[in-house]
C-alpha atoms as a PDB file:
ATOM      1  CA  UNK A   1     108.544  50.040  53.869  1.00  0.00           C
ATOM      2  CA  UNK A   2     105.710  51.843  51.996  1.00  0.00           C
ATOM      3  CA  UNK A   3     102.783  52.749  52.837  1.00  0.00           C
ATOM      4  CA  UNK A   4     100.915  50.806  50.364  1.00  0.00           C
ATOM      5  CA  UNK A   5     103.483  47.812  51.694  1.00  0.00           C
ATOM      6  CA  UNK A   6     102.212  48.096  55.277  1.00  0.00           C
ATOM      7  CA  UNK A   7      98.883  46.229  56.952  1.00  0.00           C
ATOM      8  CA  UNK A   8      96.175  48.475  57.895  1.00  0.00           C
ATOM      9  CA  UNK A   9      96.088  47.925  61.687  1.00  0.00           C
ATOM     10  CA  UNK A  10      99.883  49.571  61.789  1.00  0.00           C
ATOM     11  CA  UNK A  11      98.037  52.227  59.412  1.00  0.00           C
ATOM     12  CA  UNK A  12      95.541  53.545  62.237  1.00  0.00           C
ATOM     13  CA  UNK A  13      96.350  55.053  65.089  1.00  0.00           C
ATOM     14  CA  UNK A  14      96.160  53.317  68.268  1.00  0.00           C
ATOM     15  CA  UNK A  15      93.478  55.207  70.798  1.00  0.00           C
ATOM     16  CA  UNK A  16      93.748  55.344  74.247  1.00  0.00           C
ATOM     17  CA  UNK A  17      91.273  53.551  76.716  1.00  0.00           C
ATOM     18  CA  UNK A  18      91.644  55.576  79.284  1.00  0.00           C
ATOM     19  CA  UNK A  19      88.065  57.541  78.605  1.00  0.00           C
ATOM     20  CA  UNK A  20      86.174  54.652  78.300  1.00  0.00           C
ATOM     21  CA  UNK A  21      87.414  53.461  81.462  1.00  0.00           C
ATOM     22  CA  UNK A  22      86.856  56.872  83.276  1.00  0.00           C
ATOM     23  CA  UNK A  23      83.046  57.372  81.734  1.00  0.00           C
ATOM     24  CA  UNK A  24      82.698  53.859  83.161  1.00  0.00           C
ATOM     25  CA  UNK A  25      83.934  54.549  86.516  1.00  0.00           C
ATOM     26  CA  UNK A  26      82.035  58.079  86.687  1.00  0.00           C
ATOM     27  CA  UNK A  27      78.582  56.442  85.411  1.00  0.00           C
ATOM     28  CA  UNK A  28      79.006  53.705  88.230  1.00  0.00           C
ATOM     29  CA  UNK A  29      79.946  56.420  90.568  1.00  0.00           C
ATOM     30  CA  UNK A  30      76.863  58.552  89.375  1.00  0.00           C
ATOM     31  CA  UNK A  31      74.574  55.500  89.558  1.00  0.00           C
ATOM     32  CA  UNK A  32      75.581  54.522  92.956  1.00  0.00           C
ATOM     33  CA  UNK A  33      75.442  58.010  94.351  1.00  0.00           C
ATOM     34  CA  UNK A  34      72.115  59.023  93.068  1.00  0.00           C
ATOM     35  CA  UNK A  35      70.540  55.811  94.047  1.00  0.00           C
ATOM     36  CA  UNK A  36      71.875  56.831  98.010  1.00  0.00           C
ATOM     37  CA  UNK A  37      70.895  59.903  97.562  1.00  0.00           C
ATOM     38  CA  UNK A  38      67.422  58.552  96.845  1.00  0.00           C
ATOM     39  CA  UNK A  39      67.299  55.954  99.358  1.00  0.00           C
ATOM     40  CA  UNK A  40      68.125  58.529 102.097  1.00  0.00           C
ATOM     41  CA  UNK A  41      65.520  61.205 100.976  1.00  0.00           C
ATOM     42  CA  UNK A  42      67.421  63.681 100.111  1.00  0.00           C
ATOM     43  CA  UNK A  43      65.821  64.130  96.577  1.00  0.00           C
ATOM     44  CA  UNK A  44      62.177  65.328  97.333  1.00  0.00           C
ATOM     45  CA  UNK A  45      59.338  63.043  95.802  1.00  0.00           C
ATOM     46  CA  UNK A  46      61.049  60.763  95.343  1.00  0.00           C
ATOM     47  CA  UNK A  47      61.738  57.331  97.852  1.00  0.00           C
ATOM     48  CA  UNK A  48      58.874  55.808 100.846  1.00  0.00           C
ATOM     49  CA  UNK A  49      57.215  58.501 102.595  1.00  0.00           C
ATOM     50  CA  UNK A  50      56.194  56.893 105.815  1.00  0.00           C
ATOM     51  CA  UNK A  51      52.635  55.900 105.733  1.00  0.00           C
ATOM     52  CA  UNK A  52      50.340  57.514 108.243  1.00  0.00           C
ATOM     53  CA  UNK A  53      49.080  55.723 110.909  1.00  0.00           C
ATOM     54  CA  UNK A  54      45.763  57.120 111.894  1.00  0.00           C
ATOM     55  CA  UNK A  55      42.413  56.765 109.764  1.00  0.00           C
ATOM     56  CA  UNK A  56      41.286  60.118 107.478  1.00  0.00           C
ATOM     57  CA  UNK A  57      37.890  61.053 109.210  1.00  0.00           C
ATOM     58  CA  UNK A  58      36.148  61.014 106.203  1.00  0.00           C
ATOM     59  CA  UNK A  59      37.286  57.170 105.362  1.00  0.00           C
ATOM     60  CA  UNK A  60      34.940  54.694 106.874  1.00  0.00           C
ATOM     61  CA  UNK A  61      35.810  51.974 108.625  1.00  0.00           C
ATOM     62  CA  UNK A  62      33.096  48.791 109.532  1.00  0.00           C
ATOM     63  CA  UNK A  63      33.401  48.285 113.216  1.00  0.00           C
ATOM     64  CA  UNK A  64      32.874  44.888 112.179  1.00  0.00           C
ATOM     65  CA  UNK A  65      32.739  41.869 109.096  1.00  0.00           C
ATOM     66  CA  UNK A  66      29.741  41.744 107.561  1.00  0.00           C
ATOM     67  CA  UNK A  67      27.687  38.146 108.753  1.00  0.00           C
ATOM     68  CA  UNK A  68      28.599  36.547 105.278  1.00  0.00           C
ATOM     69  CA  UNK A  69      29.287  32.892 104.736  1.00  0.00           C
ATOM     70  CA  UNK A  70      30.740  31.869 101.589  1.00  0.00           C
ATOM     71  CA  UNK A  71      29.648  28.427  99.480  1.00  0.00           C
ATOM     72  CA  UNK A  72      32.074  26.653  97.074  1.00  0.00           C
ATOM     73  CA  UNK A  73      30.861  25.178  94.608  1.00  0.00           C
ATOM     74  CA  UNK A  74      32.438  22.469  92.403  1.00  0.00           C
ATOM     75  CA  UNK A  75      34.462  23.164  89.486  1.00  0.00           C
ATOM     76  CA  UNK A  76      32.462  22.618  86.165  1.00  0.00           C
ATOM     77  CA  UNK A  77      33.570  22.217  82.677  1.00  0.00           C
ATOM     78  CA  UNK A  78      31.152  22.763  79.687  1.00  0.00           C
ATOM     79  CA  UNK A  79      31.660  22.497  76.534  1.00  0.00           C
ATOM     80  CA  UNK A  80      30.753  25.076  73.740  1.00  0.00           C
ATOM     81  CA  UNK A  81      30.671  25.517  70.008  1.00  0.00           C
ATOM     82  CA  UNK A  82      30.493  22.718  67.732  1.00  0.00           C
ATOM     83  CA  UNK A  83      32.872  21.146  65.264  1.00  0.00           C
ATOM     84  CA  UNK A  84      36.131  22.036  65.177  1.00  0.00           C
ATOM     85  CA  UNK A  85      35.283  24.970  67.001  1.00  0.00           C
ATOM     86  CA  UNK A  86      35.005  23.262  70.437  1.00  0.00           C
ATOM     87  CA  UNK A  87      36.254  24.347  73.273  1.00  0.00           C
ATOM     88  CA  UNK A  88      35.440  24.077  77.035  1.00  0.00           C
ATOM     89  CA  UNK A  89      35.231  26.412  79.696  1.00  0.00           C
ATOM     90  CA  UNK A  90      36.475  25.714  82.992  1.00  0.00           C
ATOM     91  CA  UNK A  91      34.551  27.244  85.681  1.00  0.00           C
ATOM     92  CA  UNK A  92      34.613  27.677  89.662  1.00  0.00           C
ATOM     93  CA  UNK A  93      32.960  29.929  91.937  1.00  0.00           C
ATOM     94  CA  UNK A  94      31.621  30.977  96.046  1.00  0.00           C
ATOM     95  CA  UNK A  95      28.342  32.452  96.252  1.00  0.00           C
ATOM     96  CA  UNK A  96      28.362  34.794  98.942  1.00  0.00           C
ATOM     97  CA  UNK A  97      25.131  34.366 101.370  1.00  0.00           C
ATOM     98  CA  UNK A  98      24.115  35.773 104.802  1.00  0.00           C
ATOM     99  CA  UNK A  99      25.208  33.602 107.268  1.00  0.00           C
ATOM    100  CA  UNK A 100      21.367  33.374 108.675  1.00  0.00           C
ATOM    101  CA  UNK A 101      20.427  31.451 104.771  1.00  0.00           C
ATOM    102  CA  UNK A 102      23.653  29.212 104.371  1.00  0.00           C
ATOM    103  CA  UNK A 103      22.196  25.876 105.369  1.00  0.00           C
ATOM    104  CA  UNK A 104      18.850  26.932 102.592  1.00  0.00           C
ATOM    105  CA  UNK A 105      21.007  28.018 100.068  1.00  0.00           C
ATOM    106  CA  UNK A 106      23.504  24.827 100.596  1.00  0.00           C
ATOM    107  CA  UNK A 107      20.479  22.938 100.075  1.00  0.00           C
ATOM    108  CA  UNK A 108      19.718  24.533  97.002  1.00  0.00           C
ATOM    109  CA  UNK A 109      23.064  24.196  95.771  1.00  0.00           C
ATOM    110  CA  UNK A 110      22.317  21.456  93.194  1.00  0.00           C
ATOM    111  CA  UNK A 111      19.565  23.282  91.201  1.00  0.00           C
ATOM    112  CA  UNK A 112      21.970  26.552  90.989  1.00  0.00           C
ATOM    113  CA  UNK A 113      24.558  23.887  89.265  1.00  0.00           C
ATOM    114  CA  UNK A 114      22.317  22.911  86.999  1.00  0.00           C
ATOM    115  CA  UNK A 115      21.195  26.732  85.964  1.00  0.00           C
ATOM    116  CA  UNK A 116      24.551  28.076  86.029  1.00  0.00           C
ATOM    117  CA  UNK A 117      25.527  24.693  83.753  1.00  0.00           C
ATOM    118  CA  UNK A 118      22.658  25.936  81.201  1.00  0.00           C
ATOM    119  CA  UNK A 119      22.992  28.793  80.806  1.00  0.00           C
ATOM    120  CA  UNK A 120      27.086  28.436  80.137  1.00  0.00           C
ATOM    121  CA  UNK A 121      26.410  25.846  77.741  1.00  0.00           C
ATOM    122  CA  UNK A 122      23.533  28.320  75.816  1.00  0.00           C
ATOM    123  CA  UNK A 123      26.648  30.515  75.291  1.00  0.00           C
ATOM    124  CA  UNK A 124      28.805  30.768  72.418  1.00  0.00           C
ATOM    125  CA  UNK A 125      32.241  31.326  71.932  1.00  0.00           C
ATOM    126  CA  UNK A 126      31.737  35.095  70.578  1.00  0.00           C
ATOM    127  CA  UNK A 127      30.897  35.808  73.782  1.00  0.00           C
ATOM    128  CA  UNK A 128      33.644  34.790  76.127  1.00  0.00           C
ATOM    129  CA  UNK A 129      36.070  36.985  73.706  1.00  0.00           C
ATOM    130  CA  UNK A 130      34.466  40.483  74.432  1.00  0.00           C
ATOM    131  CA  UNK A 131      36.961  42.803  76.860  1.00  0.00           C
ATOM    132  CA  UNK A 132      33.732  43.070  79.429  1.00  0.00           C
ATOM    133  CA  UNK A 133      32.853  39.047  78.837  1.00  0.00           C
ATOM    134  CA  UNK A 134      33.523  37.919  82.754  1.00  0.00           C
ATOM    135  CA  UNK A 135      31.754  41.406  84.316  1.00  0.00           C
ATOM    136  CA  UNK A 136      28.570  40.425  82.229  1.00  0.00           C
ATOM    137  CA  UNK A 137      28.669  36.686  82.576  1.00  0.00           C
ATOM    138  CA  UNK A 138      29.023  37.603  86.478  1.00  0.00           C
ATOM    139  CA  UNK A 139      25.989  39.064  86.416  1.00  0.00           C
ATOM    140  CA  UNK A 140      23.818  37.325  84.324  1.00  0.00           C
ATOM    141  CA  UNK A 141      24.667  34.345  86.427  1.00  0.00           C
ATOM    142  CA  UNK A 142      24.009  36.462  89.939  1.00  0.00           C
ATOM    143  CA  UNK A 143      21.077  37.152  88.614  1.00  0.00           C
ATOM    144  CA  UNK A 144      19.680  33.239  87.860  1.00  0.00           C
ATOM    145  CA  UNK A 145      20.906  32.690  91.222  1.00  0.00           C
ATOM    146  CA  UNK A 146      18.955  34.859  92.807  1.00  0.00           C
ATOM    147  CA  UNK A 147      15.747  33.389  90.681  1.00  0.00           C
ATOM    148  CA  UNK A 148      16.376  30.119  92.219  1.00  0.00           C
ATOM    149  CA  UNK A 149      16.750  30.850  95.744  1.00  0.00           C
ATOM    150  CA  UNK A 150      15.641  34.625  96.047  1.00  0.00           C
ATOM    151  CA  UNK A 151      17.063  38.064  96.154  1.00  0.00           C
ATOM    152  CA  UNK A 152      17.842  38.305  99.708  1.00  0.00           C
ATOM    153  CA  UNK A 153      19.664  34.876  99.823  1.00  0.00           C
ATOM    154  CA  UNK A 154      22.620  34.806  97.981  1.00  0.00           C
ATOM    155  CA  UNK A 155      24.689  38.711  97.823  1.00  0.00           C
ATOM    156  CA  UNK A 156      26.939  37.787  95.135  1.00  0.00           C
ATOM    157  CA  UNK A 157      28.906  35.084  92.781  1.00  0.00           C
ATOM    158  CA  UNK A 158      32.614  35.136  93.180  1.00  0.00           C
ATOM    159  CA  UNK A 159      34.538  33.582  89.996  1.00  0.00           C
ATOM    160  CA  UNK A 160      37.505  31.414  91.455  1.00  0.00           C
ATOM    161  CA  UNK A 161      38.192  30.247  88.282  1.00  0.00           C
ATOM    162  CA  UNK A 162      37.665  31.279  84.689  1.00  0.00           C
ATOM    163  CA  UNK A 163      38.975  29.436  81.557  1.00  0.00           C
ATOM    164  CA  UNK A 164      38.094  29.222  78.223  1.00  0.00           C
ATOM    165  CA  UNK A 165      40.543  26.978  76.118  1.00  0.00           C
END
C-alpha cells in the first residue's frame, strides 16, 4: 500500500494519553491541597479569622431599644400615567412612632392613607425610574406624614413593599 492508498487516521500518529491524564490528576491534587491548606490557615489572609468577642471601646452600644412602636399600614395600589402608559405601583409601609403617640397616630392612620395615596398618584412614571427614586419618595412622604400628625409623632416611614409594574 501507498501512501496516497492509505486513510488518514492510519496517516497520523497515534498520541499518548498519558499527560492528559497526569495534568488531570496533578490539577485535582493541586486543587484539593490548596483548598486544605486554606481551610487550616496555613496560607495567611486568607480563611475565618475568629471574630472577637468583646466590644471596641469606641463602638457604642444602646443599653437598651429605643421605645418605638411600629404601624402597618395596608398595602395600596395606585395607578399612574395615562393611556397605554399605565402602570400601577404597589405600595406597603410601617411608620415608626414613639410608643407614648401610637394609639394618636393609629387614629390618624386614615388621613395619612389618603395623603400618601395623593401624592403617589400626583407622580409620574419619570419619576419612579431615577437610581435615587425610593430615597426621595421616602422622604417626601415622611415629610407629609409628619404635616398630618406632627414632627414629634411619627420618626420615620419604612417601605415594606415597593413595585412599579
Amino acid at each position: 500500500m501507498t501512501d496516497a492508498a492509505m486513510p488518514e487516521d492510519e496517516l497520523a500518529p497515534k498520541g499518548s494519553k498519558m499527560p492528559l491524564i497526569l495534568g488531570l490528576v496533578l490539577a485535582l491534587a493541586g486543587g484539593g491541597g490548596g483548598f486544605i491548606a486554606a481551610k487550616m490557615g496555613l496560607i495567611p489572609g486568607v480563611g475565618h479569622s475568629p471574630v472577637a468577642e468583646t466590644v471596641p471601646e469606641d463602638m457604642h452600644v444602646p443599653d437598651s431599644l429605643p421605645d418605638v412602636a411600629f404601624l402597618a399600614m395596608e398595602p395600596m395600589i395606585i395607578s399612574i400615567g395615562e393611556g397605554s402608559e399605565r402602570s400601577h405601583v404597589r405600595f406597603s409601609a410601617q411608620l415608626e412612632v414613639p410608643a407614648a403617640y401610637q394609639s394618636e397616630v393609629e387614629f390618624l392612620l386614615p388621613r395619612i392613607i389618603n395623603v400618601l395615596n395623593s401624592y403617589l398618584r400626583a407622580l409620574d412614571l419619570k419619576d419612579f425610574e431615577q437610581p435615587a427614586a425610593l430615597p426621595k419618595l421616602r422622604g417626601q412622604m415622611l415629610r407629609r406624614v409628619q404635616l398630618v400628625v406632627g414632627d414629634e409623632r411619627v420618626n420615620d416611614i419604612l417601605v415594606m413593599e415597593f413595585l412599579v409594574n
